[in-house]
Every structure is written in structure tokens, then in C-alpha cells.
Protein backbone atom coordinates (compact mmCIF):
# COMPACT_ATOMS: atom_id res chain seq x y z
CA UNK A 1 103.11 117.05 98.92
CA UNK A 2 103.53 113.24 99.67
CA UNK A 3 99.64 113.03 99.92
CA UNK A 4 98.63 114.48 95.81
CA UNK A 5 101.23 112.81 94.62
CA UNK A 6 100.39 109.51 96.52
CA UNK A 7 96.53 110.29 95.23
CA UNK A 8 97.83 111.51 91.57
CA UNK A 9 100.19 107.51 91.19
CA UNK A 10 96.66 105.16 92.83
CA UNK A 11 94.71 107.41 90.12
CA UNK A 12 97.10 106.63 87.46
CA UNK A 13 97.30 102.76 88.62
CA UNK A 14 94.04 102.15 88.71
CA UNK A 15 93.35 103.69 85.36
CA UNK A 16 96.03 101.47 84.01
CA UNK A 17 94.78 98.78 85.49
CA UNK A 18 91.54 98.94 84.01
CA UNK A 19 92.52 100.01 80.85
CA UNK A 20 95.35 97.87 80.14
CA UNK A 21 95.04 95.07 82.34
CA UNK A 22 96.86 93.97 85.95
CA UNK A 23 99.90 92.63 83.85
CA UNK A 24 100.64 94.76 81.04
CA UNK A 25 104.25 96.75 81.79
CA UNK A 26 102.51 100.03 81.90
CA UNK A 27 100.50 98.78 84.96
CA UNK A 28 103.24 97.50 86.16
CA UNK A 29 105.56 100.53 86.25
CA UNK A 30 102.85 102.82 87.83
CA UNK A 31 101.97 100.14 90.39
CA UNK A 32 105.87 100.31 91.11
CA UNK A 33 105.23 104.39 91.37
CA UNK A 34 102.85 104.33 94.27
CA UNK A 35 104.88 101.30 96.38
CA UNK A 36 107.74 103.84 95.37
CA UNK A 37 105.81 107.27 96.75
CA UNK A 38 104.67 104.59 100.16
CA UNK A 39 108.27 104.14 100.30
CA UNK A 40 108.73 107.95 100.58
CA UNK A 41 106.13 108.30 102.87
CA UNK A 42 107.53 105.74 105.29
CA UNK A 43 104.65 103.59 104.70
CA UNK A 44 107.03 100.35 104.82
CA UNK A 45 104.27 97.52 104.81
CA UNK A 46 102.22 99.54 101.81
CA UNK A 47 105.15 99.48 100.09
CA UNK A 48 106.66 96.02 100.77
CA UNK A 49 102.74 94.58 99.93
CA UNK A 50 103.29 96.51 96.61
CA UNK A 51 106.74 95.93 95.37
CA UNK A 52 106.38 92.62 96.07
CA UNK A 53 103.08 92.06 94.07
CA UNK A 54 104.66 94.13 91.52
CA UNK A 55 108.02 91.70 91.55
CA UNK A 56 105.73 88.83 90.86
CA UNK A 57 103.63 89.97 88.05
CA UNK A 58 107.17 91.15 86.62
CA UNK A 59 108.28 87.83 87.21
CA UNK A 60 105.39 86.07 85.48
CA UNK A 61 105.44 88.21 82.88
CA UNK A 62 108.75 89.61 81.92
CA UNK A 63 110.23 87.11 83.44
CA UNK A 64 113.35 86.91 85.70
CA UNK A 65 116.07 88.47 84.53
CA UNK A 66 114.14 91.83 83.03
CA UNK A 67 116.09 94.54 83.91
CA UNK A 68 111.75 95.54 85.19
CA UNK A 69 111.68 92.44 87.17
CA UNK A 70 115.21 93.47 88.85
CA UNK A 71 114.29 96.77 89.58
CA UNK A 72 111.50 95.61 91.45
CA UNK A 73 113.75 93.18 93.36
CA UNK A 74 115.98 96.07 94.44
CA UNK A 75 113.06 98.24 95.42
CA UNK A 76 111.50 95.65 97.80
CA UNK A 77 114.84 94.69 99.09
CA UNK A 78 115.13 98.43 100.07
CA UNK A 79 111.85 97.78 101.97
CA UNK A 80 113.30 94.95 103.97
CA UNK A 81 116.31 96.77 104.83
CA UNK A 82 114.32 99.79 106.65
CA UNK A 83 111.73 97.20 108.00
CA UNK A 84 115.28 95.12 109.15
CA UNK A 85 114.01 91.95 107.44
């Protein structure tokens, strides 16, 4: 269900997170996960929060043009299209 796996991608984030640090790519692709499985779960503003932190940090640390950094720029512009921004 929508709910384990939701659980199973914050465990995973905040392990990478802790381990790895808020801006290493690992962290950065699971945090992209969960805003992903909020996206599934029609949790719009979860999501949106998410993918747009996540675009940042990608931005910041990849930097622009990373084909990361544009994936995450796709994924929150999927946001804004069902939230009709």
C-alpha cells in the first residue's frame, strides 16, 4: 500500500540524511522518492514542499543543468500542473 511504502521512502530519507548528509545525491534521490510516493498519494502540497526543496539542493549542488537537477524540475512542475499553478 501507499501508506508502507510512504513509511518504508521517510525511513530511508532520514537514514540518508543522517548518514550521508542533507546534500549528498543519495539523500537527494530518496528525498525525491517520498515527494514522488506524496505525489501518488495525492498529497500535492507534501509533494510540491518536497520536490521543490529537493530542486534546490540539486541546484546548489549538482548544479543546473544535471540531468538530477532536471528531473526534479519536471517532477515539481507535475505538481503545479495538478495543483493548476
Amino acid at each position: 500500500t501507499h501508506d508502507k511504502a510512504e513509511n518504508l521512502h521517510k525511513e530511508r530519507f532520514q537514514n540518508r540524511k543522517d548518514t550521508l548528509g542533507p546534500s549528498h545525491p543519495d539523500t537527494l534521490s530518496s528525498m525525491n522518492n517520498l515527494a514522488w510516493v506524496y505525489y501518488q498519494q495525492a498529497k500535492y502540497d507534501k509533494a510540491g514542499e518536497l520536490h521543490k526543496e529537493c530542486l534546490q539542493l540539486r541546484k546548489d549542488t549538482l548544479g543546473p543543468t544535471h540531468p538530477d537537477t532536471l528531473t526534479s524540475m519536471n517532477n515539481l512542475a507535475l505538481v503545479y500542473d495538478h495543483q493548476a499553478k
